[in-house]
PDB file of N, CA and C in Angstrom:
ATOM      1  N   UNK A   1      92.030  81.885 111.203  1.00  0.00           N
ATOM      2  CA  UNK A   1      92.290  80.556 111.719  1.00  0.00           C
ATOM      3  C   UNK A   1      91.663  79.529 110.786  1.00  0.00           C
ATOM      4  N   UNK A   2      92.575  78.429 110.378  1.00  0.00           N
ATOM      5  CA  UNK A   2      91.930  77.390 109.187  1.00  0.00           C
ATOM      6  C   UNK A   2      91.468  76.221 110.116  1.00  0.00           C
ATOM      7  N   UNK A   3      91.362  75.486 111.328  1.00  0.00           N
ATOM      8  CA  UNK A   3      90.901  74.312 111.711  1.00  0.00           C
ATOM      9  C   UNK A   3      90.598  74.499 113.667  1.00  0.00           C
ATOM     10  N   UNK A   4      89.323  73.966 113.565  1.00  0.00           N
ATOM     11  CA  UNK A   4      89.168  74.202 115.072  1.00  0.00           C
ATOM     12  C   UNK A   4      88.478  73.080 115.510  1.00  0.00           C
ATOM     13  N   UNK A   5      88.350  72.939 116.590  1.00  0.00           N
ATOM     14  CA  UNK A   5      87.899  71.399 117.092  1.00  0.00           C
ATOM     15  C   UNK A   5      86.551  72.574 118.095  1.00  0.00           C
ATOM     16  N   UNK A   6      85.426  72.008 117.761  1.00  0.00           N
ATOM     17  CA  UNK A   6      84.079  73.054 118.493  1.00  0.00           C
ATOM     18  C   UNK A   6      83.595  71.929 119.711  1.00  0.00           C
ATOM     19  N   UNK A   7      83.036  72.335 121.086  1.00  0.00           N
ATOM     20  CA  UNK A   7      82.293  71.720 121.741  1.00  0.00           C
ATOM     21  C   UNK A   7      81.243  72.615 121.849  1.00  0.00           C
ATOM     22  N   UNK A   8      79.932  71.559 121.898  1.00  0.00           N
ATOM     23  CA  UNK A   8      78.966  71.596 122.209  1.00  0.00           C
ATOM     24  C   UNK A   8      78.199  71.110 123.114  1.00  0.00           C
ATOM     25  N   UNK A   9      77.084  71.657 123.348  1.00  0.00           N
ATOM     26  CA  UNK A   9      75.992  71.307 124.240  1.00  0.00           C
ATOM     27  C   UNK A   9      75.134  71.715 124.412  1.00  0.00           C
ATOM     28  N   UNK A  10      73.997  71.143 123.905  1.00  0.00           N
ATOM     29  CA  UNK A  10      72.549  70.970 123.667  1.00  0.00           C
ATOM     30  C   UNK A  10      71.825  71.928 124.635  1.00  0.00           C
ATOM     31  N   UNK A  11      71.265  72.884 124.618  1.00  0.00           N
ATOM     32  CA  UNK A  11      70.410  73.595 125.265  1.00  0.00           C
ATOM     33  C   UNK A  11      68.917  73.077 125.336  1.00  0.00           C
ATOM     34  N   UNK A  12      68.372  72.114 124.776  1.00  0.00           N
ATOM     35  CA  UNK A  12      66.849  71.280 124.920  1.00  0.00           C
ATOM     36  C   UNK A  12      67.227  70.140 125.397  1.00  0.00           C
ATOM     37  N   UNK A  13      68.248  68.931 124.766  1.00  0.00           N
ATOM     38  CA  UNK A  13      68.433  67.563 125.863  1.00  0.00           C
ATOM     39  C   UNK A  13      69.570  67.403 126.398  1.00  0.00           C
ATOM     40  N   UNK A  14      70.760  68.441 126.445  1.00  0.00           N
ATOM     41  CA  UNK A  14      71.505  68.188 127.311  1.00  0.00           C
ATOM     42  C   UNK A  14      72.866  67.298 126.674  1.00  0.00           C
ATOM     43  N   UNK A  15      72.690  66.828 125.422  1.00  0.00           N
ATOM     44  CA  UNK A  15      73.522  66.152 124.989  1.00  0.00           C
ATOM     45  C   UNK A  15      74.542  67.159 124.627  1.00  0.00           C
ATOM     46  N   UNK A  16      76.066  66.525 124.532  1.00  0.00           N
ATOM     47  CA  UNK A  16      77.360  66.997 124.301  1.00  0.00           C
ATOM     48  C   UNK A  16      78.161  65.763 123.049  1.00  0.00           C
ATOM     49  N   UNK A  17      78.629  67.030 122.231  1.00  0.00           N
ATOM     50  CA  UNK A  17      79.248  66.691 121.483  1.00  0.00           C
ATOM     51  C   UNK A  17      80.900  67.090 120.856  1.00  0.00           C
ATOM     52  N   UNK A  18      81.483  67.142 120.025  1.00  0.00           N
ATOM     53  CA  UNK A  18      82.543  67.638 119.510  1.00  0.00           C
ATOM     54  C   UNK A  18      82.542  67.521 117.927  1.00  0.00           C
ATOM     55  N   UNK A  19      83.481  68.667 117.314  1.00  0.00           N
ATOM     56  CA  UNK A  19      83.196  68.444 116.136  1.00  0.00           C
ATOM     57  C   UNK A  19      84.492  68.784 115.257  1.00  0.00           C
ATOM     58  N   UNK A  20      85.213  69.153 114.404  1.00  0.00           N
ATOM     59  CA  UNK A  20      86.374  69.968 113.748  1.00  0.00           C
ATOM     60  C   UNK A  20      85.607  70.246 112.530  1.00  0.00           C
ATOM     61  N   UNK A  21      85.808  71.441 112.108  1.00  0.00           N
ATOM     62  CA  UNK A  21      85.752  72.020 110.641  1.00  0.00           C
ATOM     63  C   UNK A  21      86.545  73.509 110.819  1.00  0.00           C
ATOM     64  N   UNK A  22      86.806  73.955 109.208  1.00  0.00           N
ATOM     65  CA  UNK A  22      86.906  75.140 109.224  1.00  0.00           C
ATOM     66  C   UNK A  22      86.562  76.577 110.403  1.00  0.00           C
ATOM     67  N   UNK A  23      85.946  76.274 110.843  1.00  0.00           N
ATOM     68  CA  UNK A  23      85.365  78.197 110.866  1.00  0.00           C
ATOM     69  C   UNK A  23      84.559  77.321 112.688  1.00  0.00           C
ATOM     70  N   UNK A  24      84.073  78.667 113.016  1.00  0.00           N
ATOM     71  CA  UNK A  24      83.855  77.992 114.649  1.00  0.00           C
ATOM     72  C   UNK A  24      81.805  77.894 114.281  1.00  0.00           C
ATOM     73  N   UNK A  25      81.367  77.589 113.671  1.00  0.00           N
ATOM     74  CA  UNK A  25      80.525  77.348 113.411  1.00  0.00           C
ATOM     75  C   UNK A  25      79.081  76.681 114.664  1.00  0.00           C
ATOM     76  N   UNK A  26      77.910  76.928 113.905  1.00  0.00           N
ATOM     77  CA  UNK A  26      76.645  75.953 114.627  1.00  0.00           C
ATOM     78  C   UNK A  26      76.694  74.724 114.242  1.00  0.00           C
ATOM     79  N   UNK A  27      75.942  73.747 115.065  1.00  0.00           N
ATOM     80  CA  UNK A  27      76.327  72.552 114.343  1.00  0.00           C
ATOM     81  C   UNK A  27      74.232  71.800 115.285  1.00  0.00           C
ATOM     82  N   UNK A  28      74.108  70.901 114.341  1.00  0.00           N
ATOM     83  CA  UNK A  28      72.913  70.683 114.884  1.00  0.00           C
ATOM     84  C   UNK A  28      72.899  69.502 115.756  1.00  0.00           C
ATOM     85  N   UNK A  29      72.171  69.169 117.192  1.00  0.00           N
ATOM     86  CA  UNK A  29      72.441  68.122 118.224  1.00  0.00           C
ATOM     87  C   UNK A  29      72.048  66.792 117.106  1.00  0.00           C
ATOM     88  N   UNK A  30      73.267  65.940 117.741  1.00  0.00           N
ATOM     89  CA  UNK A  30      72.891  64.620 117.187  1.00  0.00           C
ATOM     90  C   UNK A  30      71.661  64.120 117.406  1.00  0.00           C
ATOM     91  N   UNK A  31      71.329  64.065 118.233  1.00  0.00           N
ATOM     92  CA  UNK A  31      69.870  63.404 119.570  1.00  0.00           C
ATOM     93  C   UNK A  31      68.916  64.438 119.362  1.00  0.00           C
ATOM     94  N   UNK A  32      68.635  65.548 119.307  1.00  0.00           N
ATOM     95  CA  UNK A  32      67.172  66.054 119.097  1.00  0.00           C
ATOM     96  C   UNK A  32      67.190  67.007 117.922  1.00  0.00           C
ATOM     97  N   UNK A  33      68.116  67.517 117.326  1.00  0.00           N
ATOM     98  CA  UNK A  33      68.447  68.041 116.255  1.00  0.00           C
ATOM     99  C   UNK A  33      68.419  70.301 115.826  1.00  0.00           C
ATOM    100  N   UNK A  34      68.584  70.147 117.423  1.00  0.00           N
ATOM    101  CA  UNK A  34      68.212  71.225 117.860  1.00  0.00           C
ATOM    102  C   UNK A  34      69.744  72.240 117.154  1.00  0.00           C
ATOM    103  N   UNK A  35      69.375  73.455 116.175  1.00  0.00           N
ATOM    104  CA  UNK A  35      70.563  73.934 115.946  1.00  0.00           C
ATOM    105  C   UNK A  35      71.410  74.414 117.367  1.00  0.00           C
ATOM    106  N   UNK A  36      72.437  74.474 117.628  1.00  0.00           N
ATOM    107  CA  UNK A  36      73.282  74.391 118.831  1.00  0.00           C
ATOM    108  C   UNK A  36      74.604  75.322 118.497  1.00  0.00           C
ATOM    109  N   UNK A  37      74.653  76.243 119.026  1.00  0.00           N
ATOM    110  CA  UNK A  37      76.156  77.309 119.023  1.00  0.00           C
ATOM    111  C   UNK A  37      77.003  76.347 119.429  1.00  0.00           C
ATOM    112  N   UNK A  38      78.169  76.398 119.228  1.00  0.00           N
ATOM    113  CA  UNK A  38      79.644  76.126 120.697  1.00  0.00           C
ATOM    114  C   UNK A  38      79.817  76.657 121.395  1.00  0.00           C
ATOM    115  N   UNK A  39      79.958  76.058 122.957  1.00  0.00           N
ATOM    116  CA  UNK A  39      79.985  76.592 123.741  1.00  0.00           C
ATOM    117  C   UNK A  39      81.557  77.126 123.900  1.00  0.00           C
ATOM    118  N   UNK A  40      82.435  76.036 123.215  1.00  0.00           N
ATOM    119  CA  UNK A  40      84.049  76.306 123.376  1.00  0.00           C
ATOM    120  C   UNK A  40      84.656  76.084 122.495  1.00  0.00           C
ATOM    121  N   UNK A  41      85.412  76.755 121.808  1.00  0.00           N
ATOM    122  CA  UNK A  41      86.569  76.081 120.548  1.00  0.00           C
ATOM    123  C   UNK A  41      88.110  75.750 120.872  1.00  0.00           C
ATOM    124  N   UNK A  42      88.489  75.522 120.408  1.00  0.00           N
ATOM    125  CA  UNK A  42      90.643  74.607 120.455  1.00  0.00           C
ATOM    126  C   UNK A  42      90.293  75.316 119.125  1.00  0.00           C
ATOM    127  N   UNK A  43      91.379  75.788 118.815  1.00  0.00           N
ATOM    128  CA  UNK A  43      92.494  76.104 118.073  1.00  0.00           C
ATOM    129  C   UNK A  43      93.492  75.305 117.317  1.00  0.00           C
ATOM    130  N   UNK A  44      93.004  74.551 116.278  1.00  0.00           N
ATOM    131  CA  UNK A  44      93.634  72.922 115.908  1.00  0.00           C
ATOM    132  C   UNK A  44      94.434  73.591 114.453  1.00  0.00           C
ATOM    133  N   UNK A  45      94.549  75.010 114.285  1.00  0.00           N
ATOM    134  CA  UNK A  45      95.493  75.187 112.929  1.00  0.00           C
ATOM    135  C   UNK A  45      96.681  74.457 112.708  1.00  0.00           C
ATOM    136  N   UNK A  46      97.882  75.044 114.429  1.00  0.00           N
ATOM    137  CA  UNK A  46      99.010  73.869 114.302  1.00  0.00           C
ATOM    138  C   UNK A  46      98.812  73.001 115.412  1.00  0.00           C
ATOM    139  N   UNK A  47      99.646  71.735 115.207  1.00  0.00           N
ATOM    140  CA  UNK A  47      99.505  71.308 115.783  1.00  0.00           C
ATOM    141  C   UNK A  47     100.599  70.391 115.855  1.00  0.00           C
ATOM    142  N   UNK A  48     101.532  69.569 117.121  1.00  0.00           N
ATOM    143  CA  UNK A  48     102.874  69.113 116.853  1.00  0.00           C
ATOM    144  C   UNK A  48     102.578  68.019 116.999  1.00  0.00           C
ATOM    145  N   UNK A  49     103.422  66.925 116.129  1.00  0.00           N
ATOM    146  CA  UNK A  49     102.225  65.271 116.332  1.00  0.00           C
ATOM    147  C   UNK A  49     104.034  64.447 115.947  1.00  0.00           C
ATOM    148  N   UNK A  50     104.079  63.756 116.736  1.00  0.00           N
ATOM    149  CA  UNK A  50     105.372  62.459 116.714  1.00  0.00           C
ATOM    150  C   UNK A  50     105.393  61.646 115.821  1.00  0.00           C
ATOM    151  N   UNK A  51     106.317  61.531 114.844  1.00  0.00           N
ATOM    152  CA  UNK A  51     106.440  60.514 113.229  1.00  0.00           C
ATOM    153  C   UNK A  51     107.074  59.188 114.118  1.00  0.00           C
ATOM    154  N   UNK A  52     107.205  58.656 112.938  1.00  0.00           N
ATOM    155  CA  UNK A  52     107.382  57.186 113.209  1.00  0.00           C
ATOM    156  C   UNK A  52     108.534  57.179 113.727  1.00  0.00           C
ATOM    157  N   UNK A  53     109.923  58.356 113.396  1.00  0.00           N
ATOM    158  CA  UNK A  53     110.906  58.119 113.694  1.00  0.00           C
ATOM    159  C   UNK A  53     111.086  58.812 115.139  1.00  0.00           C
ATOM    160  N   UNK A  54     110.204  59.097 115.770  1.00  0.00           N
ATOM    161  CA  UNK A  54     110.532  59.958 116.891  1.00  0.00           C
ATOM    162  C   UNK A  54     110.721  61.483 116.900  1.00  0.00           C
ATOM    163  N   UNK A  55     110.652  61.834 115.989  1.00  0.00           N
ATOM    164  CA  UNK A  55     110.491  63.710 115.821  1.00  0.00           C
ATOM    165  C   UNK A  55     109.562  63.699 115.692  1.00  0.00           C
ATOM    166  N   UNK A  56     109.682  65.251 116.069  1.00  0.00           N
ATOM    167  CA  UNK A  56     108.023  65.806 116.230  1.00  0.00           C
ATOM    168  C   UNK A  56     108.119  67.035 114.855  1.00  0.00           C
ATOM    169  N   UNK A  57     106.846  66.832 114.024  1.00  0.00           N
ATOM    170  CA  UNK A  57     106.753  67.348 113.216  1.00  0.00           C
ATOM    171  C   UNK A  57     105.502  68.194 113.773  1.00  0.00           C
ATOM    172  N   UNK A  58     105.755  69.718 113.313  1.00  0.00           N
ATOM    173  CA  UNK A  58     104.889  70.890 113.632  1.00  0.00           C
ATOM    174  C   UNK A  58     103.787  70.780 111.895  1.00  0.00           C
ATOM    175  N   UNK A  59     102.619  70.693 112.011  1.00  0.00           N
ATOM    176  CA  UNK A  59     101.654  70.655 111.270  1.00  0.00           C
ATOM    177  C   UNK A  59     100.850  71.851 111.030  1.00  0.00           C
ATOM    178  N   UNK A  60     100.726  72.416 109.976  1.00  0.00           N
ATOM    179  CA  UNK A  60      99.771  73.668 109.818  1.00  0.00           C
ATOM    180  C   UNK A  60      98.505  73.335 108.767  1.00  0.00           C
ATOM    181  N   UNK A  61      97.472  73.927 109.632  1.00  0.00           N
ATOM    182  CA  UNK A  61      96.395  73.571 108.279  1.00  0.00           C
ATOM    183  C   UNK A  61      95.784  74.745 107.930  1.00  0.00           C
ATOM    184  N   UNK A  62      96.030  75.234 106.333  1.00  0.00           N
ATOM    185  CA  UNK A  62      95.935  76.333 105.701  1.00  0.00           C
ATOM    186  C   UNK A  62      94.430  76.808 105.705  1.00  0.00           C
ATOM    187  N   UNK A  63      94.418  78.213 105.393  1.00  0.00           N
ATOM    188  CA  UNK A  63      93.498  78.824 105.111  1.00  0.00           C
ATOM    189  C   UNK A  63      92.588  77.905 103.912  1.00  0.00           C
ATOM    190  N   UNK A  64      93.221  77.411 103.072  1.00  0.00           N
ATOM    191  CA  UNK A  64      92.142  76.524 101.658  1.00  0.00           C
ATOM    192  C   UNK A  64      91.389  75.446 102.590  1.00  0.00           C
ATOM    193  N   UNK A  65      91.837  74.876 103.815  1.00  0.00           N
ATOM    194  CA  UNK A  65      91.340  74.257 104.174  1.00  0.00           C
ATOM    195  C   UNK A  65      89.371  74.131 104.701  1.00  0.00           C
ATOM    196  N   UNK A  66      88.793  73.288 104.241  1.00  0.00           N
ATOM    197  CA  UNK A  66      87.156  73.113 104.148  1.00  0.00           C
ATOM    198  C   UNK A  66      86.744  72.489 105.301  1.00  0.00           C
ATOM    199  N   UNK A  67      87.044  71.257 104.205  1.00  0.00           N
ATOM    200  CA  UNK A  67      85.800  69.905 105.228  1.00  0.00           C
ATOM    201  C   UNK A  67      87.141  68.613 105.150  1.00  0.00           C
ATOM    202  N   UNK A  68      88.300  69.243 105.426  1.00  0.00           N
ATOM    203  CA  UNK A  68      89.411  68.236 106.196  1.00  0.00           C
ATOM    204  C   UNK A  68      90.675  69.268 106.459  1.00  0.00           C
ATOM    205  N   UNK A  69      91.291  68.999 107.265  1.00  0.00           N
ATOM    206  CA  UNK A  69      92.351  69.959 107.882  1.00  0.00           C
ATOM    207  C   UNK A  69      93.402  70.384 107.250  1.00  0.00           C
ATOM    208  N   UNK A  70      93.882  68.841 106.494  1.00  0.00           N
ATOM    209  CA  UNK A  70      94.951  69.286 104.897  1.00  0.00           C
ATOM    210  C   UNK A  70      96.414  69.289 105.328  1.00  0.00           C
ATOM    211  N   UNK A  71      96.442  69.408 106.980  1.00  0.00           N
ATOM    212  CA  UNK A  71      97.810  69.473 107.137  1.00  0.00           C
ATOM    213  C   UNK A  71      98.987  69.434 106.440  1.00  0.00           C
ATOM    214  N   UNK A  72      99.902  70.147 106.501  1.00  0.00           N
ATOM    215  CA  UNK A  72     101.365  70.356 105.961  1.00  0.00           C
ATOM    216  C   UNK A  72     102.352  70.565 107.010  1.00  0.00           C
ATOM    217  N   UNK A  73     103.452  70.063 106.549  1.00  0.00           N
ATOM    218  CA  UNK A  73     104.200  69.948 107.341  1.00  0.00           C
ATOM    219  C   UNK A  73     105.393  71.344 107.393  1.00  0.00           C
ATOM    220  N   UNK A  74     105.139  72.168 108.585  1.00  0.00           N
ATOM    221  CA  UNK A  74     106.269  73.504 108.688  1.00  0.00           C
ATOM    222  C   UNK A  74     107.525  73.036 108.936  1.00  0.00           C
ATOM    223  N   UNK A  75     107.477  72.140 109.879  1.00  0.00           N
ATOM    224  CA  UNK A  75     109.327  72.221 110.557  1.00  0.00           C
ATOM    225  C   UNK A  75     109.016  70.482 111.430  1.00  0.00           C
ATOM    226  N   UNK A  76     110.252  70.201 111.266  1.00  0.00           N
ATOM    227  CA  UNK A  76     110.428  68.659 111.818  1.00  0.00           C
ATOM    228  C   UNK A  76     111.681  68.872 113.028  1.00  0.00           C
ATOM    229  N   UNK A  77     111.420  68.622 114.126  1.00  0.00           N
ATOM    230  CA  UNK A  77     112.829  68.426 115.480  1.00  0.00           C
ATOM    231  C   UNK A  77     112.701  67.578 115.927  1.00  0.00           C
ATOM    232  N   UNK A  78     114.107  66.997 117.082  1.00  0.00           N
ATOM    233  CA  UNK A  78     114.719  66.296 117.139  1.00  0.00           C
ATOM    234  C   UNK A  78     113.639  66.136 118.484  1.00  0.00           C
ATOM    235  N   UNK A  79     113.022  66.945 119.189  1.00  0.00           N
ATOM    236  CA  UNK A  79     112.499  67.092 120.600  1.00  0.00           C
ATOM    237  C   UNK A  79     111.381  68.332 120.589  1.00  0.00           C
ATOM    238  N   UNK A  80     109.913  67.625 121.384  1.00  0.00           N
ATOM    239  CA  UNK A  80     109.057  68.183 121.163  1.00  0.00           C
ATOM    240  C   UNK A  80     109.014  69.765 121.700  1.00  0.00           C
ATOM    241  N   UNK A  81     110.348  70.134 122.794  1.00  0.00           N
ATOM    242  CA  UNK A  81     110.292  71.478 122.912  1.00  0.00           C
ATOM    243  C   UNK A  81     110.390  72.898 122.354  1.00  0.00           C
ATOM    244  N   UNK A  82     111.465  72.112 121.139  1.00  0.00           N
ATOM    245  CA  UNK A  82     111.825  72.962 120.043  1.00  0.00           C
ATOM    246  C   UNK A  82     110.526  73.438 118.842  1.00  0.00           C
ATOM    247  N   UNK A  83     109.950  71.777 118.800  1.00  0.00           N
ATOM    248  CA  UNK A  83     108.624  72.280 117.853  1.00  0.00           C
ATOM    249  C   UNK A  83     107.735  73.115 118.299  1.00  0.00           C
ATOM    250  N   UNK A  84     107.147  72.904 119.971  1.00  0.00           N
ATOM    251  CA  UNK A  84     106.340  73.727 120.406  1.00  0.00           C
ATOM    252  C   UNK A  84     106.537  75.586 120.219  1.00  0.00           C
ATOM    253  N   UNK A  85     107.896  75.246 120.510  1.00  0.00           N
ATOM    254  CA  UNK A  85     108.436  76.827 119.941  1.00  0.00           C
ATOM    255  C   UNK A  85     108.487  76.998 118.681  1.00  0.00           C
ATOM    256  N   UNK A  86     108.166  76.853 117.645  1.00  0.00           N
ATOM    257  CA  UNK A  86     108.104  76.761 116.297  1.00  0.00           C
ATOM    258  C   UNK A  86     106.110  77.269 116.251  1.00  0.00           C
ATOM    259  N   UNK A  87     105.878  76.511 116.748  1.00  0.00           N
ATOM    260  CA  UNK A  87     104.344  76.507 116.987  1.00  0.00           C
ATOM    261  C   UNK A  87     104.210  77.618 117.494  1.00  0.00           C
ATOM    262  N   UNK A  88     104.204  77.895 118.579  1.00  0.00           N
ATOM    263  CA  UNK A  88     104.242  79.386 119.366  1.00  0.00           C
ATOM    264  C   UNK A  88     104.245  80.784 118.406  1.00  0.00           C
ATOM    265  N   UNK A  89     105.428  80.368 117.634  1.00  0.00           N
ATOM    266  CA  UNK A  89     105.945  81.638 117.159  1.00  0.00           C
ATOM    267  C   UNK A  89     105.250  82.053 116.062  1.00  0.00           C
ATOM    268  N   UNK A  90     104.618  80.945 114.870  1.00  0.00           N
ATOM    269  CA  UNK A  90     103.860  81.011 114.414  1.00  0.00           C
ATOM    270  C   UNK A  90     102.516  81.566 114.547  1.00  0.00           C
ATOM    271  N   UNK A  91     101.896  81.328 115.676  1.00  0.00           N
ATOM    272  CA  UNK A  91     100.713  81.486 115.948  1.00  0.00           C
ATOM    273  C   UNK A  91     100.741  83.361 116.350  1.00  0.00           C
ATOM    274  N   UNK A  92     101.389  83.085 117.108  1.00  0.00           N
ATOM    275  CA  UNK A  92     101.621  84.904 117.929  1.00  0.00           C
ATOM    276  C   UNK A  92     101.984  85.333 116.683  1.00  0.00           C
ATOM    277  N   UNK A  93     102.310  85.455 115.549  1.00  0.00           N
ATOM    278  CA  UNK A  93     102.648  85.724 114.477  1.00  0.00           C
ATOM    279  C   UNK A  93     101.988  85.828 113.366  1.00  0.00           C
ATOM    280  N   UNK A  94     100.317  85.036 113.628  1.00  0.00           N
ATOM    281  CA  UNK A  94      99.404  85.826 112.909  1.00  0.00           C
ATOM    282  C   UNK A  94      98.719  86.815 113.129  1.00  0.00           C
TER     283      UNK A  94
END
């Protein structure tokens, strides 16, 4: 998996955060600086996002991807049901 969106939450003050990078990683609390696991990750590799013209373009962010997501574009439709299935098939497909 190349992009994930991590939540967190502070096991010493309680603070909650969010984050995206590569890999499902630790990340340290903003507020006390305590290193901090995730408690939950999303799955942000694809993702289907609406262009200016009203299609929905299905987005993949590659394995090269680091410290930004890099998106590329797989497949463009007319209606977001078709992309989601594009998305789907992909994913079950790694």
């Amino acid at each position: 998996m190349a992009w994930f969106r991590k939540f967190y939450e502070c096991s010493e003050c309680g603070a909650t955060w969010t984050d995206e990078w590569s890999c499902a990683c630790n990340d340290r609390c903003p507020s006390c600086d305590t290193e901090t696991e995730p408690a939950d990750d999303e799955d942000l590799t694809y993702i289907v996002q609406p262009d200016a013209t009203g299609r929905f373009a299905v987005m993949f962010s590659p394995e090269t991807a680091e410290s930004s997501a890099d998106y590329e574009v797989v497949g463009t439709f007319d209606n977001e049901s078709d992309a989601l299935a594009l998305m789907q098939a992909r994913q079950e497909g790694e």
